[in-house]
Protein backbone atom coordinates (compact mmCIF):
# COMPACT_ATOMS: atom_id res chain seq x y z
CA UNK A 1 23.92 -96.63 -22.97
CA UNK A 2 27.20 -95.24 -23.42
CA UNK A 3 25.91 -91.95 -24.47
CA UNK A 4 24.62 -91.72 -20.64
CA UNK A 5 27.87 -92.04 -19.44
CA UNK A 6 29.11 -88.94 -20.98
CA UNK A 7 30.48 -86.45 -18.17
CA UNK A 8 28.78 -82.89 -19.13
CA UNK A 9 28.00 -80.04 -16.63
CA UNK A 10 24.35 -80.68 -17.21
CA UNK A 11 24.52 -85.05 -16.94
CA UNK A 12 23.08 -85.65 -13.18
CA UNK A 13 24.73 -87.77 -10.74
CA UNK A 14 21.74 -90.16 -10.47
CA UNK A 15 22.06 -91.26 -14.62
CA UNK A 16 25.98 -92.17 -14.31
CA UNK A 17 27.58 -95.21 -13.20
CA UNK A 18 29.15 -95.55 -10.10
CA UNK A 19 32.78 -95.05 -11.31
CA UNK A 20 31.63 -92.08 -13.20
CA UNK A 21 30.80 -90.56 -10.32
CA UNK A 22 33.08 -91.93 -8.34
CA UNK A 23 35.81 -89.73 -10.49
CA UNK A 24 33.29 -86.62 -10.55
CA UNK A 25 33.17 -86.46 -6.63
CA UNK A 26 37.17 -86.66 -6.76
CA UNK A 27 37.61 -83.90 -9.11
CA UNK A 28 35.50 -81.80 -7.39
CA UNK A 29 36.92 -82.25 -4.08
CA UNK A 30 40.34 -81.71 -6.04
CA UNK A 31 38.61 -78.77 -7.07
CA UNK A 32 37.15 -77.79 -3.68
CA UNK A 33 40.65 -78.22 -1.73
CA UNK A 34 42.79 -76.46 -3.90
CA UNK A 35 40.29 -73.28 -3.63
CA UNK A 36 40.76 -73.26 -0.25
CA UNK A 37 44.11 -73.90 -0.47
CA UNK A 38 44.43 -70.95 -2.88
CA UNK A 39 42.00 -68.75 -0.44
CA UNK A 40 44.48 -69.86 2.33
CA UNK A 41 46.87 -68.70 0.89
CA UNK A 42 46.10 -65.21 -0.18
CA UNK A 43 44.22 -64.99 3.28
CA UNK A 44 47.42 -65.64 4.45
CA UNK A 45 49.47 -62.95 2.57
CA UNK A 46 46.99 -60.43 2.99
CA UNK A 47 47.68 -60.95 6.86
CA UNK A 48 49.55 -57.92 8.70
CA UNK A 49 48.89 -59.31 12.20
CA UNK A 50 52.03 -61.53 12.15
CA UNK A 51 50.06 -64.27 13.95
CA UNK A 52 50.04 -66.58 10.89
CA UNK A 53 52.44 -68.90 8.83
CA UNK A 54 55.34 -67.45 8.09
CA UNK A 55 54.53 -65.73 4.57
CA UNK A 56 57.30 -63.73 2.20
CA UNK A 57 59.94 -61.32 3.35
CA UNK A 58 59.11 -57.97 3.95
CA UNK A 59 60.72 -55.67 1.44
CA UNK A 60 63.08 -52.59 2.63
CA UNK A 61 64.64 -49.99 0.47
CA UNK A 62 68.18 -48.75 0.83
CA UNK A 63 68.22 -45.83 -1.27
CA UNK A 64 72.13 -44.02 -1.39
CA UNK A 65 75.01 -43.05 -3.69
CA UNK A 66 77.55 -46.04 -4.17
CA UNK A 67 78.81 -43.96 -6.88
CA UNK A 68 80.01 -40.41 -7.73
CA UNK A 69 81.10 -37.53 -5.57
CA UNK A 70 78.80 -38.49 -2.66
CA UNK A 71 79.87 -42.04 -2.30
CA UNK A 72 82.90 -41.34 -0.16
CA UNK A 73 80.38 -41.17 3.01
CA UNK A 74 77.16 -42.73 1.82
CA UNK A 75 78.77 -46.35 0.94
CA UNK A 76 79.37 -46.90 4.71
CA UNK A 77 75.61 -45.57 5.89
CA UNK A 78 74.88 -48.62 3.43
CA UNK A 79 77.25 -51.24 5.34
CA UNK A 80 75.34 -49.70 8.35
CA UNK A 81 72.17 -50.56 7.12
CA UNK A 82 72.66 -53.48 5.54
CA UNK A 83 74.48 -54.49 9.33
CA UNK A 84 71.62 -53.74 10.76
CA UNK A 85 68.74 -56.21 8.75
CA UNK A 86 71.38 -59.10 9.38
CA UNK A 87 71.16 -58.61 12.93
CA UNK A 88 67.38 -58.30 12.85
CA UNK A 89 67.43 -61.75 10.45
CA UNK A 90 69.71 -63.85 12.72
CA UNK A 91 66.97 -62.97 15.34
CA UNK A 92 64.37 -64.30 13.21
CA UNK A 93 63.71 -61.70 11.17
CA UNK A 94 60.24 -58.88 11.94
CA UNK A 95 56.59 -60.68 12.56
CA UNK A 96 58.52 -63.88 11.45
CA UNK A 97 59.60 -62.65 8.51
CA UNK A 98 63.13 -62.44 6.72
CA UNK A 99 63.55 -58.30 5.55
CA UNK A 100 64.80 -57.74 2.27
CA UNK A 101 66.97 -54.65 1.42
CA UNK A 102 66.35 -53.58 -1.67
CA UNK A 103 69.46 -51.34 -2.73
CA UNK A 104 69.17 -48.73 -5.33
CA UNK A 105 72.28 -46.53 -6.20
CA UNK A 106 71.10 -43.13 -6.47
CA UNK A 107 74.64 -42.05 -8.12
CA UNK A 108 74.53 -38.66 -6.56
CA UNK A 109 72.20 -37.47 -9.13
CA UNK A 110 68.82 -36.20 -7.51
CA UNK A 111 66.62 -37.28 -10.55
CA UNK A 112 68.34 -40.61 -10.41
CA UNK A 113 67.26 -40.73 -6.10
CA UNK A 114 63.76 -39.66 -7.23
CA UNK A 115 63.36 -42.42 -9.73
CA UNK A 116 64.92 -45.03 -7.36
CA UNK A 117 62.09 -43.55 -4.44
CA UNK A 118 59.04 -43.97 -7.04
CA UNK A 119 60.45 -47.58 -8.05
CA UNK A 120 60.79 -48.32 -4.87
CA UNK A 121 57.63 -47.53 -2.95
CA UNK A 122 55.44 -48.65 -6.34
CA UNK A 123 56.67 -51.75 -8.00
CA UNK A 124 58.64 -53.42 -5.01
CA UNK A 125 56.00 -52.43 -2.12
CA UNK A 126 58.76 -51.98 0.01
CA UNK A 127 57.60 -51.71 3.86
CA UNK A 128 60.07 -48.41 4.15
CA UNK A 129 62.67 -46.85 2.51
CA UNK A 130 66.66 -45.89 4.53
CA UNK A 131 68.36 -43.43 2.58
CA UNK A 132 69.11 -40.48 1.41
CA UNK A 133 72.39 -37.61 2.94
CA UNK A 134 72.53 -34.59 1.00
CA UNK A 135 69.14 -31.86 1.92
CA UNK A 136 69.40 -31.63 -2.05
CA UNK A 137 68.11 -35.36 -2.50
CA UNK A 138 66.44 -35.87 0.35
CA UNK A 139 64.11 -32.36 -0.73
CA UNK A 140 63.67 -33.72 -4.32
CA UNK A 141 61.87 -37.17 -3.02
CA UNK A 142 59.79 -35.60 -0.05
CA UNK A 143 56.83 -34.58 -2.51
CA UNK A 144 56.95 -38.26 -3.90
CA UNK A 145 57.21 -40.14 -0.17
CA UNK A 146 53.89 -37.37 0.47
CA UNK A 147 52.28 -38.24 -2.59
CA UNK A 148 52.27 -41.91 -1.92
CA UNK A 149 52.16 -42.12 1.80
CA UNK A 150 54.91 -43.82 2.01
CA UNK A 151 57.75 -43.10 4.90
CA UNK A 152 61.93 -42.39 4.61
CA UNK A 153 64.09 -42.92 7.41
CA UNK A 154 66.69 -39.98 6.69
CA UNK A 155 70.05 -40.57 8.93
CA UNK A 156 72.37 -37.40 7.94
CA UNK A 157 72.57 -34.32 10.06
CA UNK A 158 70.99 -31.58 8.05
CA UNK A 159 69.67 -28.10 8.07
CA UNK A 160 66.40 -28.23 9.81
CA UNK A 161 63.70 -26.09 8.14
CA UNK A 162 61.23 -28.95 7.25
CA UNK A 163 58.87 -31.27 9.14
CA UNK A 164 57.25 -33.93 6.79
CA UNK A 165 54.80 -37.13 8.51
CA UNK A 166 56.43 -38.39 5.91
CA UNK A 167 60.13 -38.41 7.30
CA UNK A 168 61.95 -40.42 10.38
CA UNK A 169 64.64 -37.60 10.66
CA UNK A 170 67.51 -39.57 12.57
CA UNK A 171 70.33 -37.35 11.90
CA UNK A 172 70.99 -34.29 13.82
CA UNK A 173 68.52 -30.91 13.83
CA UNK A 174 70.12 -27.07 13.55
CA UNK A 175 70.28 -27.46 17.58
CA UNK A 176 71.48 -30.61 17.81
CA UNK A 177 74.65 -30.01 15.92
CA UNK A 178 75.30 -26.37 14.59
CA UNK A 179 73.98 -24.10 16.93
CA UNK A 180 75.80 -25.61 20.03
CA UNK A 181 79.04 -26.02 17.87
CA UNK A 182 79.01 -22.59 17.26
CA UNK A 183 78.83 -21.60 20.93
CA UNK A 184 81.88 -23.89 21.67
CA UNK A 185 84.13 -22.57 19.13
CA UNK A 186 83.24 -18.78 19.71
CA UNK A 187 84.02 -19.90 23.55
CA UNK A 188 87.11 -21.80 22.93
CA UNK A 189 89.22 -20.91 19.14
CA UNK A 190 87.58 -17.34 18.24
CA UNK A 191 85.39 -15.28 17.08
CA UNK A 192 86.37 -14.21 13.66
CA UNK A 193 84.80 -17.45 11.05
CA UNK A 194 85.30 -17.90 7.95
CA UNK A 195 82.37 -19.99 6.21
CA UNK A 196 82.90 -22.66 3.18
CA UNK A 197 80.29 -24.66 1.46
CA UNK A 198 79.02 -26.86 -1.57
CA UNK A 199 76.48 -24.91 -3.18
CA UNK A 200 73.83 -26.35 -2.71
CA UNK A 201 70.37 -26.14 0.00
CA UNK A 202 72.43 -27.33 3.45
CA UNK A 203 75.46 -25.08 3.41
CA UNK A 204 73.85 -22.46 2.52
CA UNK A 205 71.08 -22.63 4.83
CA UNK A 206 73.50 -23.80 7.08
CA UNK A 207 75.74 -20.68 6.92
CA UNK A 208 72.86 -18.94 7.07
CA UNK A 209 72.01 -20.07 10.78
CA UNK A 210 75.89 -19.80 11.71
CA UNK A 211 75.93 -15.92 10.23
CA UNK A 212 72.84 -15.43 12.44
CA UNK A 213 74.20 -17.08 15.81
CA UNK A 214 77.68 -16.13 15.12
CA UNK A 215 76.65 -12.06 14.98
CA UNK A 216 74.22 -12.46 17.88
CA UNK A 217 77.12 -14.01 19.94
CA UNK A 218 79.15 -10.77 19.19
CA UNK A 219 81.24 -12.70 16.80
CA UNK A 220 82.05 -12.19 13.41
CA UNK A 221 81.62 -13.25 9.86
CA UNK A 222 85.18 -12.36 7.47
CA UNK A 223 84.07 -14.20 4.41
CA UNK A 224 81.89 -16.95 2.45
CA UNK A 225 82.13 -18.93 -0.05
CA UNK A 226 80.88 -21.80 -2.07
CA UNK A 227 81.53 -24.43 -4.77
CA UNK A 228 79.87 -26.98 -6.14
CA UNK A 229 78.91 -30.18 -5.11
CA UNK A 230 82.38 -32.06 -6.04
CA UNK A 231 84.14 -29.26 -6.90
CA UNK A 232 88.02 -30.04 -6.66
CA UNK A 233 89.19 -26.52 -7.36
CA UNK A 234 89.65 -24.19 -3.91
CA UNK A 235 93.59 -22.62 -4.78
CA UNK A 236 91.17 -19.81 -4.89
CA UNK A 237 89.23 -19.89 -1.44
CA UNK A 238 92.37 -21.03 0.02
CA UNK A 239 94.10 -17.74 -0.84
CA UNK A 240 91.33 -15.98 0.79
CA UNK A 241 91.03 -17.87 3.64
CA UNK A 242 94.68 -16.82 4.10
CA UNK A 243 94.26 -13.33 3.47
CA UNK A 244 91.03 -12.40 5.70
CA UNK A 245 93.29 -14.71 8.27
CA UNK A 246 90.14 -16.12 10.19
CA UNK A 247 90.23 -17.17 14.16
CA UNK A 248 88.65 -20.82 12.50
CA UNK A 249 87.00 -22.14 9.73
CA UNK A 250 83.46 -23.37 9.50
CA UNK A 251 83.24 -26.28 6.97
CA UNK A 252 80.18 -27.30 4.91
CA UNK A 253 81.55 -28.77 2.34
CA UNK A 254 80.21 -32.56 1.34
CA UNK A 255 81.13 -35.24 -0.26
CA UNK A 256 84.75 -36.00 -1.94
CA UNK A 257 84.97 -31.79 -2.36
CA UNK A 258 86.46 -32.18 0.83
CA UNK A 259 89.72 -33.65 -0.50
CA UNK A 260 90.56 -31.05 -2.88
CA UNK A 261 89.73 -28.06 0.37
CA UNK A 262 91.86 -29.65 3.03
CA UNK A 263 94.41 -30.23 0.06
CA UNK A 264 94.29 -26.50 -1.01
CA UNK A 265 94.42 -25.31 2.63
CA UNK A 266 97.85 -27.27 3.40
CA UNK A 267 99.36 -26.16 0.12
CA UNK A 268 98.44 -22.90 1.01
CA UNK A 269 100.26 -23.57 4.47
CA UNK A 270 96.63 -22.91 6.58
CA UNK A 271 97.39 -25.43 9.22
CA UNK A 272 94.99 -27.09 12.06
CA UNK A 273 97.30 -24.86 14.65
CA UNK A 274 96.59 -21.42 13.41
CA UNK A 275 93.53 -21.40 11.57
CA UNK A 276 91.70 -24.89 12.28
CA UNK A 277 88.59 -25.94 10.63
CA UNK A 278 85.09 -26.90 12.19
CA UNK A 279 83.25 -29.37 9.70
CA UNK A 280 80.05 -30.85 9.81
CA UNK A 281 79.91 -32.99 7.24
CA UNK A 282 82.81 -34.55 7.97
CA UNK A 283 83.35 -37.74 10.22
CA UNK A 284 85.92 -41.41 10.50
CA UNK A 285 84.72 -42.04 6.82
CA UNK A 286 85.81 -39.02 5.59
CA UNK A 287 89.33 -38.25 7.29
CA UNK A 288 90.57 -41.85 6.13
CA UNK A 289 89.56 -41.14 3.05
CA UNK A 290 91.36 -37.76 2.75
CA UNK A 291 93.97 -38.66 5.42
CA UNK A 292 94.43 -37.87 8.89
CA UNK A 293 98.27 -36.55 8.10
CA UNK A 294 96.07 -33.81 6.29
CA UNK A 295 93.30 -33.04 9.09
CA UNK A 296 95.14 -33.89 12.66
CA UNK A 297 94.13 -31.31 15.49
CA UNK A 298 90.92 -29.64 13.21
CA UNK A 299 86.91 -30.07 14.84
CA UNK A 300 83.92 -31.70 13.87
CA UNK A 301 80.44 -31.58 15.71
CA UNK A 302 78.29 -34.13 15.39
CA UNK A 303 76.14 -36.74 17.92
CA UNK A 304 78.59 -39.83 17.83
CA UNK A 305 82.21 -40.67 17.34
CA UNK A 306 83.49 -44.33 17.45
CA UNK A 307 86.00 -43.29 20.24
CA UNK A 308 81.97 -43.05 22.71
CA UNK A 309 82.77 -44.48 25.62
CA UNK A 310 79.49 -46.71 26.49
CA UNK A 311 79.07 -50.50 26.76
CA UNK A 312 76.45 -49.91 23.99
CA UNK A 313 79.30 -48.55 21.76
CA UNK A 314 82.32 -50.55 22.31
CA UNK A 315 79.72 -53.46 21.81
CA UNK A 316 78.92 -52.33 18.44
CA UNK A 317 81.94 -51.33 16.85
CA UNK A 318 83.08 -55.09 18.02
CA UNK A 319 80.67 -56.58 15.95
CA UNK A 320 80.54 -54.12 13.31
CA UNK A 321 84.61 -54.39 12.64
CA UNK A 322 84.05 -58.56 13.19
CA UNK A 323 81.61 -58.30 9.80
CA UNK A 324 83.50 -55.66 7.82
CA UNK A 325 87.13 -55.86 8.73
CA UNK A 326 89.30 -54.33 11.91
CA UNK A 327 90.28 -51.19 9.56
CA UNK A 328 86.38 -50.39 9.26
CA UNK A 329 85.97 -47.20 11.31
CA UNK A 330 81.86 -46.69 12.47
CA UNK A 331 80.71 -42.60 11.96
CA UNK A 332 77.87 -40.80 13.44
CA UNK A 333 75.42 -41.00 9.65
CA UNK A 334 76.32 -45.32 10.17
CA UNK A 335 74.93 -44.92 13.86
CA UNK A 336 72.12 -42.92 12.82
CA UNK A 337 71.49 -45.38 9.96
CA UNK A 338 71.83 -48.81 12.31
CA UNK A 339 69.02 -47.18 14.63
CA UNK A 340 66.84 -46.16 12.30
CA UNK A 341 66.61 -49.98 11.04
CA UNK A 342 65.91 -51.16 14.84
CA UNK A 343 63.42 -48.10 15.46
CA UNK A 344 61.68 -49.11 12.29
CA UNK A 345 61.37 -52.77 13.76
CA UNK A 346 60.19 -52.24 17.05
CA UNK A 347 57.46 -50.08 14.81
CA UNK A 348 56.76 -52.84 13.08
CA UNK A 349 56.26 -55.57 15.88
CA UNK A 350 53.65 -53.60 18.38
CA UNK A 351 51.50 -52.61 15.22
CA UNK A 352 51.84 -55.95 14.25
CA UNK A 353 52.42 -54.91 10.41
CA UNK A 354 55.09 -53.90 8.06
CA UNK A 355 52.54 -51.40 6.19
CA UNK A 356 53.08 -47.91 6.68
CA UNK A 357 49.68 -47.02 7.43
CA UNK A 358 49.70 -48.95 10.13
CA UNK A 359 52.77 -48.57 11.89
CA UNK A 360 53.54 -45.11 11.17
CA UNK A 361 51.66 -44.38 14.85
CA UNK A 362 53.97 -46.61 16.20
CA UNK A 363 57.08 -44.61 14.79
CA UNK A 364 56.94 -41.47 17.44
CA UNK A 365 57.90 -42.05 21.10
CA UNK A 366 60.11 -45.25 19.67
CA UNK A 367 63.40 -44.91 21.65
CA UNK A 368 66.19 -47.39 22.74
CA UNK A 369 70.25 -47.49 24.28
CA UNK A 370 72.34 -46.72 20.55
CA UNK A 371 76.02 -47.23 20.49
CA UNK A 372 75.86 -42.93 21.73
CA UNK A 373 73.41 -43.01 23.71
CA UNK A 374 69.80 -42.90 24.10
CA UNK A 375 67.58 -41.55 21.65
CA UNK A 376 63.78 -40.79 20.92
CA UNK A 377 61.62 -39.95 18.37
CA UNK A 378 59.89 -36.58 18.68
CA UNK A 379 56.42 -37.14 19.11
CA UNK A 380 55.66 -33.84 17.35
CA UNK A 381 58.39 -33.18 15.08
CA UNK A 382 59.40 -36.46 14.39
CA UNK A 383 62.79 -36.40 14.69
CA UNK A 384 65.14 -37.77 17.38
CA UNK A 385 66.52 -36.63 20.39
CA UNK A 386 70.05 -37.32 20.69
CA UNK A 387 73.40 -36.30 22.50
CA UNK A 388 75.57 -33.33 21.21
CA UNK A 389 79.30 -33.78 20.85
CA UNK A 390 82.40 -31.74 19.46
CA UNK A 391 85.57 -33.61 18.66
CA UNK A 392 89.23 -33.36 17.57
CA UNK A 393 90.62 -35.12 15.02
CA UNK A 394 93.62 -37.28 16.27
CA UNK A 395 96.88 -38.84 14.23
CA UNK A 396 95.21 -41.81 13.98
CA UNK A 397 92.27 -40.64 12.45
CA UNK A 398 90.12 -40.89 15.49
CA UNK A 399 88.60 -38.10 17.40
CA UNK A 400 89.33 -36.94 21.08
CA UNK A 401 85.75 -35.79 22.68
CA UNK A 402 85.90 -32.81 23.85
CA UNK A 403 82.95 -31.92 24.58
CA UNK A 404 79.32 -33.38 25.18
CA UNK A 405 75.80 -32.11 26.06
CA UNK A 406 75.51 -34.71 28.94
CA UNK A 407 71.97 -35.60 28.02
CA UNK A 408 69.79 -36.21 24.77
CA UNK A 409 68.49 -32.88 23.38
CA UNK A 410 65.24 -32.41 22.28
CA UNK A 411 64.94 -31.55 18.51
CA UNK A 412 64.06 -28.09 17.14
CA UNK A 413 63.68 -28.06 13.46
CA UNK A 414 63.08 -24.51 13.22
CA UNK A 415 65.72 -22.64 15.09
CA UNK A 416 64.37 -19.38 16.34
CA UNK A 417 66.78 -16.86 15.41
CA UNK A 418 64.02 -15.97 12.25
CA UNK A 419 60.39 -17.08 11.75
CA UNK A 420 59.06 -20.31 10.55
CA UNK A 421 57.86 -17.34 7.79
CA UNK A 422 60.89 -16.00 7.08
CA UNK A 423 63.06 -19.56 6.94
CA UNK A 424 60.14 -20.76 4.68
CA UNK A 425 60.67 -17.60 2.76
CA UNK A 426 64.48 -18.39 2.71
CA UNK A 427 63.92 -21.55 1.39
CA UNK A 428 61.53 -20.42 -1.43
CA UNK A 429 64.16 -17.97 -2.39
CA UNK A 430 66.97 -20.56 -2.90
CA UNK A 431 64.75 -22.82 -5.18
CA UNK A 432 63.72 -20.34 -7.05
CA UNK A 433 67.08 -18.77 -7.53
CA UNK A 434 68.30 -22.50 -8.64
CA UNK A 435 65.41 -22.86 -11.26
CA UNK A 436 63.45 -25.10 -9.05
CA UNK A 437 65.97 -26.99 -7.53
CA UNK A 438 67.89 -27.43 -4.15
CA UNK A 439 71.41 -27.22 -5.83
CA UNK A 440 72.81 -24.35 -7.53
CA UNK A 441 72.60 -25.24 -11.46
């Protein structure tokens, strides 16, 4: 009898005693629950609709340099980004959810960016990826973001030229920052520029566009040059800045570079009163860094400047100094960044998933009140509309606005003093000349 009350797969209920199959029926409906609860589970994970338990966080990717040359400006777009997930946590977080930044320091190395991108988007899953200023880094990871379908939210003012599906441009296009500064300086400090750059894809595209609007504005161009991307050295440039004694200088430079030029120019005695400079890449961040003793009464364009005066603003640089100290100035590239995280959220909740494929129609048409105004995504181009403003830089460090456009501007990637042909053909030319990359070798 005892060999009948074996427990085998093939014994049947009916031949083994009742506590036998007392414990059979028990381990199966062990069995039984903890498949569903396993199916449950993964039902409930593979969920996008947000209607469920709360599941995992949803994974974000904060891709910039926290080290080398580039550093100087990106390490605050970080603080900016970073700022912005807390807020969205202390909310409750996106479809119930807790969002995880990821940060990856790209070192301002492009191959370093690119391998940070792939890691990124393929082993952590990440729902997007913020990152990304120089044209240089943000034109080496476009093919990969393409590749995989996967979707950057780039917040620096650049050079226009492109259009990917795969890019939330929130910085400023050509028109939206160079082209109007342009006509304000020619208007206002002269018409004889001088143009210095990094070498590398955005000043030199950039200076390109200014050489273009600059002649057809009756103005003219009295020299050029370049150095590269955190270059120290301009005794050189200085010296013939001084000699071709230009009406104003247009800056391009990025980056800590920008130390060693406004360094040079005020040993050379080139002073803000008789030939000032007009950056672009140059905002709060940078003149503490360098030191506004060194860059009071010069110009920068760009779409923000802490000293905006909207409820919106003085909100958020508030609560932005409240988190990261009263010293903590807030720059156009932060604002740009802090959107983009919101933008990417409101995204997010009407599709009712964190997965690109699914919110990505969602993105355009996404607009809200930033701390400078309102802004929109393009629903063509896919970048944002946004105000235009030219400032002076003060003692303190802060800028005087000067100037505004009075209204968001729509974004035009392409500016039409050439062809989409002939920019494209531009373009080509640079890479090529580089040896297949966006920065001179």
């Amino acid at each position: 009898m005892h060999s009948g009350t074996r427990i085998s797969n093939s014994a049947s209920p009916l031949a083994m005693p009742d506590h036998a199959l007392r414990r059979r029926n028990l381990f199966a409906a062990l069995v039984l629950a903890g498949m569903i609860g396993f199916a449950t589970v993964m039902t409930v994970q593979m969920r996008s609709d947000g209607t469920g338990p709360v599941r995992g966080p949803i994974k974000v990717g904060v891709l910039h340099s926290l080290t080398g040359t580039m550093a100087v400006s990106e390490r605050t777009v970080v603080d900016a980004t970073l700022f912005a997930i807390e807020e969205l946590n202390a909310a409750g977080g996106v479809l119930g959810r807790p969002v995880e930044p990821i940060v990856v320091d790209g070192r301002s190395d492009w191959p370093t960016f690119a391998g940070g991108a792939e890691r990124l988007i393929a082993q952590n899953k990440v729902s997007a990826i913020f990152g990304c200023w120089t044209s240089a880094c943000r034109k080496t990871v476009k093919p990969i973001f393409e590749a995989r379908d996967a979707v950057l939210f780039y917040p620096v003012q650049y050079e226009g030229l492109e259009q990917s599906p795969n890019i939330v441009y929130t910085g400023a296009a050509p028109n939206q920052q160079i082209i109007p500064a342009i006509k304000w300086t020619l208007d206002n400090l002269g018409k004889r520029i001088f143009l210095v750059g990094s070498d590398y894809v955005f000043p030199r595209t950039a200076n390109r566009i200014i050489a273009l609007q600059v002649t057809a504005l009756q103005g003219e161009i009295v020299g050029d040059e370049y150095v590269a991307l955190g270059g120290q050295d301009f005794e050189a440039i200085a010296a013939s800045i001084k000699a071709t004694k230009p009406d104003v200088i247009f800056n391009t430079i990025n980056g800590d570079s920008n130390i060693g030029f406004y360094k040079a120019l005020r040993a050379a005695g080139i002073t803000a009163e008789t030939m000032p400079v007009m950056s672009f890449s140059v905002a709060e961040a940078e003149v503490k860094a360098i030191g506004p003793d060194l860059m009071k009464g010069d110009y920068a364009a760009r779409n923000y400047f802490q000293t905006v005066d909207t409820p919106e603003n003085r909100d958020f640089v508030r609560r932005f100094k409240a988190r990261f100290g009263q010293d903590y100035v807030t720059t156009a590239p932060m604002e740009a960044a802090y959107y983009g995280v919101h933008l990417w959220a409101k995204a997010v909740t009407e599709a009712r998933s964190a997965d690109w494929r699914d919110y990505r129609s969602h993105v355009r048409g996404q607009s809200m009140m930033a701390p400078g105004g309102l802004i929109q995504i393009d629903t063509i181009s896919q970048h944002v509309w946004k105000t235009v403003r030219i400032g002076k830089i003060q003692a303190d460090g802060s800028f005087a606005i000067l100037w505004d456009s009075g209204r968001p501007i729509r974004p035009v990637p392409f500016p039409a003093l050439m062809s989409q042909a002939d920019w494209l053909t531009f373009l080509d030319q640079l890479y090529r000349k580089w040896g297949g990359q966006w920065s001179a070798p």
